[in-house]
PDB file of N, CA and C in Angstrom:
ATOM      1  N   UNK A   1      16.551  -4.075 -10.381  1.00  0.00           N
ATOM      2  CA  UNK A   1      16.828  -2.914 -11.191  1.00  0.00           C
ATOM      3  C   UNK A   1      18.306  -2.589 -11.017  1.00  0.00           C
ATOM      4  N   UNK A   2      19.403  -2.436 -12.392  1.00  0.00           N
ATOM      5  CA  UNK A   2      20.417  -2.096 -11.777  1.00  0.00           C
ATOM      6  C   UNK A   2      20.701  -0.149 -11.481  1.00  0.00           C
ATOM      7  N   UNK A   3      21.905  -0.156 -10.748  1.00  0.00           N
ATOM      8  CA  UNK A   3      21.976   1.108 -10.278  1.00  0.00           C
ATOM      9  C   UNK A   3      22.461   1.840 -11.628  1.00  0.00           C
ATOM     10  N   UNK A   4      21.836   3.282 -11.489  1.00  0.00           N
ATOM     11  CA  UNK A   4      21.878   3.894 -12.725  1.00  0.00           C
ATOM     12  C   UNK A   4      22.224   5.405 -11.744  1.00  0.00           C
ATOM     13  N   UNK A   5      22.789   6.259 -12.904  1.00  0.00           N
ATOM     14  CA  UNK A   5      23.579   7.650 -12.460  1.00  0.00           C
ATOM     15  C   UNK A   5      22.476   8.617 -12.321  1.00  0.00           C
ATOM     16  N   UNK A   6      22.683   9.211 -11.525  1.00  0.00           N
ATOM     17  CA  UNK A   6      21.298  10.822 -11.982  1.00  0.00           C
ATOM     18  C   UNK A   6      22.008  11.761 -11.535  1.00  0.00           C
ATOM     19  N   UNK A   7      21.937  13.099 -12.364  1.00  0.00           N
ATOM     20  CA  UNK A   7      22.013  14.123 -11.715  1.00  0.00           C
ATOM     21  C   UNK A   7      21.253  14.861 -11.216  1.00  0.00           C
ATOM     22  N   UNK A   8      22.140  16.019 -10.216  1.00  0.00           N
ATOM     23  CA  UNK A   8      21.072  16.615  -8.989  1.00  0.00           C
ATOM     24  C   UNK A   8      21.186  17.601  -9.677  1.00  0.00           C
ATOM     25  N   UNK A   9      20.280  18.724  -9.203  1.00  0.00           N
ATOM     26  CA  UNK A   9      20.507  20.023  -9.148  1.00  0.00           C
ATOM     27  C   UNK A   9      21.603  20.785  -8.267  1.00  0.00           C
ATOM     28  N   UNK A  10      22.317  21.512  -9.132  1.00  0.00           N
ATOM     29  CA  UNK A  10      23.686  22.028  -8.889  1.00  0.00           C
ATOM     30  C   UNK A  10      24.705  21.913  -8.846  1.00  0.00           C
ATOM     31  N   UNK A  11      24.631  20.317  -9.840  1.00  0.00           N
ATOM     32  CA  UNK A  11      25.599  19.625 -10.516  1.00  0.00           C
ATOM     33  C   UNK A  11      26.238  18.596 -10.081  1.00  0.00           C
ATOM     34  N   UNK A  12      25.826  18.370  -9.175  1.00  0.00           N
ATOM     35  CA  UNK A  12      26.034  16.709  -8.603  1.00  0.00           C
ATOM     36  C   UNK A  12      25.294  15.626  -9.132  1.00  0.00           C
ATOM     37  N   UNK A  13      26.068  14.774  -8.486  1.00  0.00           N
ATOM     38  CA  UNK A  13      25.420  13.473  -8.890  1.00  0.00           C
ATOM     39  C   UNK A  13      25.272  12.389  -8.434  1.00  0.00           C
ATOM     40  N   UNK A  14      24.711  11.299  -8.279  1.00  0.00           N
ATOM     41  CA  UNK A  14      24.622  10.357  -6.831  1.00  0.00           C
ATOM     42  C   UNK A  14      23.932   9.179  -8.083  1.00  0.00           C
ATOM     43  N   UNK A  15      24.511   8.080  -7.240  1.00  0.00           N
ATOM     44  CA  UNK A  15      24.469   6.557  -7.647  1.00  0.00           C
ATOM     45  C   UNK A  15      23.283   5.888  -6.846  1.00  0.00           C
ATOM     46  N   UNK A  16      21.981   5.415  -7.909  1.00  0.00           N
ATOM     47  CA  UNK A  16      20.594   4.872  -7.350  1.00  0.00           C
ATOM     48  C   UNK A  16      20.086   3.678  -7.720  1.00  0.00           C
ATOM     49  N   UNK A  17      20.774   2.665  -6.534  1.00  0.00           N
ATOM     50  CA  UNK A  17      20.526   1.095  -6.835  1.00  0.00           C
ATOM     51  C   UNK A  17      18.936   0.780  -6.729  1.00  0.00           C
ATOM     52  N   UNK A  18      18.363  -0.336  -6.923  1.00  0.00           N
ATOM     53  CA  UNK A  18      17.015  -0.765  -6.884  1.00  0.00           C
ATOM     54  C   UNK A  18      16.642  -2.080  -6.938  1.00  0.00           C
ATOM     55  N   UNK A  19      16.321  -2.878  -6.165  1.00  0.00           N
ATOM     56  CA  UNK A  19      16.457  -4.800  -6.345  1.00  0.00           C
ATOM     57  C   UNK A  19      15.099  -5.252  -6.656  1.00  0.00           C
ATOM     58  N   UNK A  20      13.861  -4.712  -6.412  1.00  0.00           N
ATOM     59  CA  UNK A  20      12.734  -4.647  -6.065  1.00  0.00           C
ATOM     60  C   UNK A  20      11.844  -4.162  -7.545  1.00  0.00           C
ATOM     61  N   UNK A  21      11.029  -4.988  -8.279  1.00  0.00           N
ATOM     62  CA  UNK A  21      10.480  -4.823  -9.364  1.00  0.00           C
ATOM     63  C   UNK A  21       9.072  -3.823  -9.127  1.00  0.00           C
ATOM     64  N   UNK A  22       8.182  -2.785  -9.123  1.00  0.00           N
ATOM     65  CA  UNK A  22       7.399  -2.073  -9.213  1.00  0.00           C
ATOM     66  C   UNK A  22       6.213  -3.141  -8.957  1.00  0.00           C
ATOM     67  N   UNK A  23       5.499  -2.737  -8.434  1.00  0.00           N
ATOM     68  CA  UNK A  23       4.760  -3.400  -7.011  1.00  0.00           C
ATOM     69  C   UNK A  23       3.200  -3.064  -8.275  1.00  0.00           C
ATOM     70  N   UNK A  24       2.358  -4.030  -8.331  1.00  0.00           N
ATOM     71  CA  UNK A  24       1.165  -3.785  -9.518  1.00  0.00           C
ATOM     72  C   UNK A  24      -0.138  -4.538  -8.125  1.00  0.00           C
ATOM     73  N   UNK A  25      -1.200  -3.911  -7.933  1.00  0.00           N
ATOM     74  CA  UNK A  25      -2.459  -4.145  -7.489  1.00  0.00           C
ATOM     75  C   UNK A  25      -3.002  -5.236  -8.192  1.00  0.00           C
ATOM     76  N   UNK A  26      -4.254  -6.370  -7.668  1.00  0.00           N
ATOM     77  CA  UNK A  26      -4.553  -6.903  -8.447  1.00  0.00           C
ATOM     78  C   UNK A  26      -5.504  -7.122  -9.104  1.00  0.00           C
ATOM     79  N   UNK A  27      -5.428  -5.707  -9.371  1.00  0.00           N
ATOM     80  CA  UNK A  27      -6.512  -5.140 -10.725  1.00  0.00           C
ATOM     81  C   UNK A  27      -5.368  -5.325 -12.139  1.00  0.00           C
ATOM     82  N   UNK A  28      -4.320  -4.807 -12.002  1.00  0.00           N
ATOM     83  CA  UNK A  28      -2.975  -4.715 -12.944  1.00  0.00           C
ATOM     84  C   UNK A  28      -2.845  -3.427 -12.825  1.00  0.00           C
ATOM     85  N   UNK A  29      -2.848  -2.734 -12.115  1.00  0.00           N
ATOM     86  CA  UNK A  29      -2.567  -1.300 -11.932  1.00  0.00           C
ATOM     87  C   UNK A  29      -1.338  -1.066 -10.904  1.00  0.00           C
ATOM     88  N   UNK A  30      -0.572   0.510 -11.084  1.00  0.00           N
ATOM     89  CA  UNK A  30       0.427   0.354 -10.583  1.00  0.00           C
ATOM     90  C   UNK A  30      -0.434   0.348  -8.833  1.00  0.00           C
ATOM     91  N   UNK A  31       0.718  -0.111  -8.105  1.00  0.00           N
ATOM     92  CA  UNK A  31       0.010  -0.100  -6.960  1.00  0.00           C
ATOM     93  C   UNK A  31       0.837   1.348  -6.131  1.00  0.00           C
ATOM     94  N   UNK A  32       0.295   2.108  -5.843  1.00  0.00           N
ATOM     95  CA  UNK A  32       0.524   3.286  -5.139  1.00  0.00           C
ATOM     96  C   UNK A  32       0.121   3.560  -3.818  1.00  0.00           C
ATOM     97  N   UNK A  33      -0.280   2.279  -3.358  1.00  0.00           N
ATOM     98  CA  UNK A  33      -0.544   2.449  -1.553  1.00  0.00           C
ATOM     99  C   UNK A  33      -0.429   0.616  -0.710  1.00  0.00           C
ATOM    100  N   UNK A  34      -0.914   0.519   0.243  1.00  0.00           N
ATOM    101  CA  UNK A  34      -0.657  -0.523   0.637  1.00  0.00           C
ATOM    102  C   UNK A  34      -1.109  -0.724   1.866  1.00  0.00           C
ATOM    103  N   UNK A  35      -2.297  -1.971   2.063  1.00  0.00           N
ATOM    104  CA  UNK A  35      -3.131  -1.918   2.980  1.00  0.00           C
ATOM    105  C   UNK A  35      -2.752  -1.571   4.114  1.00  0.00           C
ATOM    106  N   UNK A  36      -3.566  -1.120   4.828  1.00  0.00           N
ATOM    107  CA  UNK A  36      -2.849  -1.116   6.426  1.00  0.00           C
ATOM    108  C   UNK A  36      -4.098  -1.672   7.417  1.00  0.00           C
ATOM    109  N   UNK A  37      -4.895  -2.748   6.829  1.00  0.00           N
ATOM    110  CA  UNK A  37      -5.275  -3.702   8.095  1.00  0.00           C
ATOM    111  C   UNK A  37      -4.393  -4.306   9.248  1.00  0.00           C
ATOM    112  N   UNK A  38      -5.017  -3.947  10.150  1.00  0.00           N
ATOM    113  CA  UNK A  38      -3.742  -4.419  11.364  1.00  0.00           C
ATOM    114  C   UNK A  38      -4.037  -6.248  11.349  1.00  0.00           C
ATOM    115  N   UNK A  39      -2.777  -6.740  11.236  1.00  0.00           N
ATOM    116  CA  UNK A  39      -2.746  -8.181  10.909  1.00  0.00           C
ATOM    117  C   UNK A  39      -1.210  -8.877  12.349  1.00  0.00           C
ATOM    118  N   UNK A  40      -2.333  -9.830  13.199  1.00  0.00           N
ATOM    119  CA  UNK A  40      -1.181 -10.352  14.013  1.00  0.00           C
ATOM    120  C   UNK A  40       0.213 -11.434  13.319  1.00  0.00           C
ATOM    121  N   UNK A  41       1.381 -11.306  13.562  1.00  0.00           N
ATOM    122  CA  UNK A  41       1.695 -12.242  13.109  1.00  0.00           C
ATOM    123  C   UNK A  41       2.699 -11.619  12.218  1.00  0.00           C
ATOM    124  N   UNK A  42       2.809 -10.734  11.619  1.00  0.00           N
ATOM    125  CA  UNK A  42       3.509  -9.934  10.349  1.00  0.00           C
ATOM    126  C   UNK A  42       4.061  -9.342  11.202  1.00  0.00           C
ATOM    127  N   UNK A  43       5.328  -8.713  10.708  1.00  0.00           N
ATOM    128  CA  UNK A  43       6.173  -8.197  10.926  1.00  0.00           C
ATOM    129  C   UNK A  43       6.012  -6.629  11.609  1.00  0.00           C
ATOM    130  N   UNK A  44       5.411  -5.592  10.305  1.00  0.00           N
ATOM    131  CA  UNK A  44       4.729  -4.536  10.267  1.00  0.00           C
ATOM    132  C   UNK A  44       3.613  -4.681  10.669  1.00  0.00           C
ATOM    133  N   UNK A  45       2.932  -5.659  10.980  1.00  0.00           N
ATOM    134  CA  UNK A  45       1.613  -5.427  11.578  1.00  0.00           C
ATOM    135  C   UNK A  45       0.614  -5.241  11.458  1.00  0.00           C
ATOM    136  N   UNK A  46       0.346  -4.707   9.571  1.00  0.00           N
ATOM    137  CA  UNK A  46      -0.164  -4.352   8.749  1.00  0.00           C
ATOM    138  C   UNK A  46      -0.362  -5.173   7.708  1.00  0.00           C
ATOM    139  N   UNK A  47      -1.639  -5.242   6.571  1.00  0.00           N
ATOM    140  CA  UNK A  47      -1.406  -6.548   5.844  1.00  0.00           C
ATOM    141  C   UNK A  47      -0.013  -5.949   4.637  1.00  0.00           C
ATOM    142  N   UNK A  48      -0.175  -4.344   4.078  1.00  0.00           N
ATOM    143  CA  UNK A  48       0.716  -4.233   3.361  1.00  0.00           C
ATOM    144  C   UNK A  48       0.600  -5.347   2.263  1.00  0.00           C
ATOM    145  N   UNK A  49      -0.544  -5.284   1.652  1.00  0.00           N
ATOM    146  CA  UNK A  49      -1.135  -5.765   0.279  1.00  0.00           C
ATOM    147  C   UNK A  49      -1.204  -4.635  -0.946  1.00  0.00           C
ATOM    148  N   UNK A  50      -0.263  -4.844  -1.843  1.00  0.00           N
ATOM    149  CA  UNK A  50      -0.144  -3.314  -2.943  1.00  0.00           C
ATOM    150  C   UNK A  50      -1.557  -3.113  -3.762  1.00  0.00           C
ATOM    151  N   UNK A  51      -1.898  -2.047  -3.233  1.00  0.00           N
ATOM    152  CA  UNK A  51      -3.271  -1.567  -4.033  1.00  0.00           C
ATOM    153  C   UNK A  51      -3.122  -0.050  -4.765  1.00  0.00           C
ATOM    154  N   UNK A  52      -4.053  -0.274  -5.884  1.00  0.00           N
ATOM    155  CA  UNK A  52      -4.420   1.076  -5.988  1.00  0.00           C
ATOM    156  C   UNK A  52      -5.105   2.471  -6.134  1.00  0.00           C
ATOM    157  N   UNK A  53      -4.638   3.574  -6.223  1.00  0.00           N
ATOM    158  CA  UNK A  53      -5.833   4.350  -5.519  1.00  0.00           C
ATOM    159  C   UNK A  53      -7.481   3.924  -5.925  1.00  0.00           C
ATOM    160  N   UNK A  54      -7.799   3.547  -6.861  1.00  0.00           N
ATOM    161  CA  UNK A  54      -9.506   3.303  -7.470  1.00  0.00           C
ATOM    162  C   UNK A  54      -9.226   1.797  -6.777  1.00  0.00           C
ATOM    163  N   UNK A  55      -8.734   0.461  -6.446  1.00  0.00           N
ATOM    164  CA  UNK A  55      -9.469  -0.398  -5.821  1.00  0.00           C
ATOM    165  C   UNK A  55      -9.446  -0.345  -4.302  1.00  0.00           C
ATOM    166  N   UNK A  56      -8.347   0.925  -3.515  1.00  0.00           N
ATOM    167  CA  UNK A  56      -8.068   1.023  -2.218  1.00  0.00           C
ATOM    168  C   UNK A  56      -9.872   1.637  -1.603  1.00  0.00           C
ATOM    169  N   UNK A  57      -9.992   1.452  -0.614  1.00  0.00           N
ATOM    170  CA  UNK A  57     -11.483   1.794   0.356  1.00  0.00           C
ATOM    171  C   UNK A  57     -10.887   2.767   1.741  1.00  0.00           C
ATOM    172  N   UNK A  58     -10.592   3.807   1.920  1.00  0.00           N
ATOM    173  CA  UNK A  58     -10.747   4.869   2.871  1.00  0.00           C
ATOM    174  C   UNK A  58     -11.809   4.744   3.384  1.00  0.00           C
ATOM    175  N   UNK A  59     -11.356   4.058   5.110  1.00  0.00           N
ATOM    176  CA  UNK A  59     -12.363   4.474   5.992  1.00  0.00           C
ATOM    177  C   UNK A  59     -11.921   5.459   6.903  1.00  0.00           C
ATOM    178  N   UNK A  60     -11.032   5.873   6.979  1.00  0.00           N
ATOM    179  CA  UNK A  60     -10.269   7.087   8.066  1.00  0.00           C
ATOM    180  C   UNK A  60      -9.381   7.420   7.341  1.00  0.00           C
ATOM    181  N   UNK A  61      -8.888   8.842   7.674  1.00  0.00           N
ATOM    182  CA  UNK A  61      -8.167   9.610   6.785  1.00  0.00           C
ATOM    183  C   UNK A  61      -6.700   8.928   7.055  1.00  0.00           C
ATOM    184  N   UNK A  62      -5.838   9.025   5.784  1.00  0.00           N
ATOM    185  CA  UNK A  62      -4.394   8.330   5.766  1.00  0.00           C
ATOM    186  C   UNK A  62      -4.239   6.716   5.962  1.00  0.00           C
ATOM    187  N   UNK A  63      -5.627   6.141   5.811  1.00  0.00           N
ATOM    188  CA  UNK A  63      -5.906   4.951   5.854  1.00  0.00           C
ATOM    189  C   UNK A  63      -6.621   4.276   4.822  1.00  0.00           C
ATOM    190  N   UNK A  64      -5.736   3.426   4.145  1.00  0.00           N
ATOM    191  CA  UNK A  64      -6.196   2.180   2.786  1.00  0.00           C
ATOM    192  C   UNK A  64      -6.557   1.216   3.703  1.00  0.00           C
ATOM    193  N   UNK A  65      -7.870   0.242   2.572  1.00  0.00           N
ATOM    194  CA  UNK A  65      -7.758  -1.015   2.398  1.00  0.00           C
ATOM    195  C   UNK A  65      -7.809  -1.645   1.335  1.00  0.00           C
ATOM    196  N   UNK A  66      -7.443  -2.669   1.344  1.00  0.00           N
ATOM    197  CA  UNK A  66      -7.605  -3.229   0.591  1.00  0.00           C
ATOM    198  C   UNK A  66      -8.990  -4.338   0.066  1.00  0.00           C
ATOM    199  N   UNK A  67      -9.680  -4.252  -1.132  1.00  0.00           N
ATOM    200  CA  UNK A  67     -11.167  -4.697  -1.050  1.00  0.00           C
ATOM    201  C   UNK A  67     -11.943  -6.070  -0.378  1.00  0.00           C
ATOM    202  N   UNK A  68     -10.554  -6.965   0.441  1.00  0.00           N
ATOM    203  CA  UNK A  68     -10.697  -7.875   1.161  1.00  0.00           C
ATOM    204  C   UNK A  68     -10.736  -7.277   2.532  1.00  0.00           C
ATOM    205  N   UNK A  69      -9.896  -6.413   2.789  1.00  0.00           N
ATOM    206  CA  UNK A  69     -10.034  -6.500   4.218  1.00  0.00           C
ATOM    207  C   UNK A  69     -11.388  -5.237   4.513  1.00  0.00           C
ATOM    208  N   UNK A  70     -11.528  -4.504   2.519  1.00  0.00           N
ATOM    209  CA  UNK A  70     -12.748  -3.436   3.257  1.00  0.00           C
ATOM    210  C   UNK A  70     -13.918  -3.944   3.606  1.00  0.00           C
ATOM    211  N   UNK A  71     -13.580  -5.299   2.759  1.00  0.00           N
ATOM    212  CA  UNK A  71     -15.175  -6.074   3.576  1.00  0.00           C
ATOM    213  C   UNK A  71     -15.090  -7.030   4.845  1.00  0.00           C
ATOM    214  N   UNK A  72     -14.036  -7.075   5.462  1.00  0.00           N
ATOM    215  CA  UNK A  72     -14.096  -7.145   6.592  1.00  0.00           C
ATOM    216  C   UNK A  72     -14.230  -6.361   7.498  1.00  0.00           C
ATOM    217  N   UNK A  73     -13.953  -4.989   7.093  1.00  0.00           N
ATOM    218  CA  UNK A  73     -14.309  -3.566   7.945  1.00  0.00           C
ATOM    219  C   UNK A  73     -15.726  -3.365   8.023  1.00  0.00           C
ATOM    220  N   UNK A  74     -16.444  -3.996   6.884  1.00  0.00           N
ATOM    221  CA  UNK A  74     -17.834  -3.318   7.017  1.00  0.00           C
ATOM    222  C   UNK A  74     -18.567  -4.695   7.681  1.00  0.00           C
ATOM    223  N   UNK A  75     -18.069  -6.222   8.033  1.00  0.00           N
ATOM    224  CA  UNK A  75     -18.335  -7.090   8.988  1.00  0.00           C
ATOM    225  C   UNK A  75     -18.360  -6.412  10.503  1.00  0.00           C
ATOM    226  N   UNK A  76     -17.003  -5.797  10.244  1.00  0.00           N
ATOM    227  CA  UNK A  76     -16.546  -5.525  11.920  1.00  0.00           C
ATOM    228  C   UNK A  76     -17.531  -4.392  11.899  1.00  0.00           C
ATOM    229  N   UNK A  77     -18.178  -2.954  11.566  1.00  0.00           N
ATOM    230  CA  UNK A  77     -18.798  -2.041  11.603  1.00  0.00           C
ATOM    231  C   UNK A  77     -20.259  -2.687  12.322  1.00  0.00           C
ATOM    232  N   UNK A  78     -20.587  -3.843  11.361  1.00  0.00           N
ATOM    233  CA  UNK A  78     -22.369  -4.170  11.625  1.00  0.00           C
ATOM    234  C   UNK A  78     -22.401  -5.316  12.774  1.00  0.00           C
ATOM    235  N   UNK A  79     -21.585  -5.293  13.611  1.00  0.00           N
ATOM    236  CA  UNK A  79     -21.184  -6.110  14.302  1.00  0.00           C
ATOM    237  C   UNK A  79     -21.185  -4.978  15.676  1.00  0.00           C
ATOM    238  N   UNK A  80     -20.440  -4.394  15.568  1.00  0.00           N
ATOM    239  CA  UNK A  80     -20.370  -3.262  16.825  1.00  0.00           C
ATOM    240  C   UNK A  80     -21.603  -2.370  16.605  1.00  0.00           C
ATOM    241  N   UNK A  81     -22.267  -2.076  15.467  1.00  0.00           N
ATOM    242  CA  UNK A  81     -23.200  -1.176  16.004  1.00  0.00           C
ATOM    243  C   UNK A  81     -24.813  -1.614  16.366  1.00  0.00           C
ATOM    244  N   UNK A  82     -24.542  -0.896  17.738  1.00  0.00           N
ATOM    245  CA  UNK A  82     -26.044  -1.246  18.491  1.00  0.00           C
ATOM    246  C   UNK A  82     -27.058  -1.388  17.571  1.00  0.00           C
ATOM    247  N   UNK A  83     -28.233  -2.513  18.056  1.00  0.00           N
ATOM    248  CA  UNK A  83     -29.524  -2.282  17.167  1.00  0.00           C
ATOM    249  C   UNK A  83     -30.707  -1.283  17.514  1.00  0.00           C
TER     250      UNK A  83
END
């Protein structure tokens, strides 16, 4: 994206570069969150797969997944709980 002018409120104005094309889920939706399965090996630690809000799965509050790793959450769930 190239950098484009904006003004502020109170009459300024500031210069806002952008390299990075808008991030789409792969449903085709914009993606507005981004998994946070903890993943060894990555950087962040996290898978950080762009999802969005209707295909993301909340199992704890402030926490996405994504519909691969939510079905690995519900592996890991029936796995730990006693019979």
């Amino acid at each position: 994206m190239p950098c484009q002018h904006v003004s502020l409120p109170g009459g300024g104005s500031a210069i806002v570069c952008g390299g990075t094309k808008r991030q789409r889920c792969a449903c085709g939706a914009p993606a507005t969150l981004l998994c946070d399965w903890k993943v060894q090996g990555k950087r962040l630690g996290t898978c950080d797969r762009p999802i969005c809000a209707d295909c993301a799965i909340n199992p704890a509050p402030e926490k996405d997944l994504c519909p691969e790793h939510a079905a690995r959450f519900v592996e890991w769930q029936t796995v730990r709980r006693p019979v």
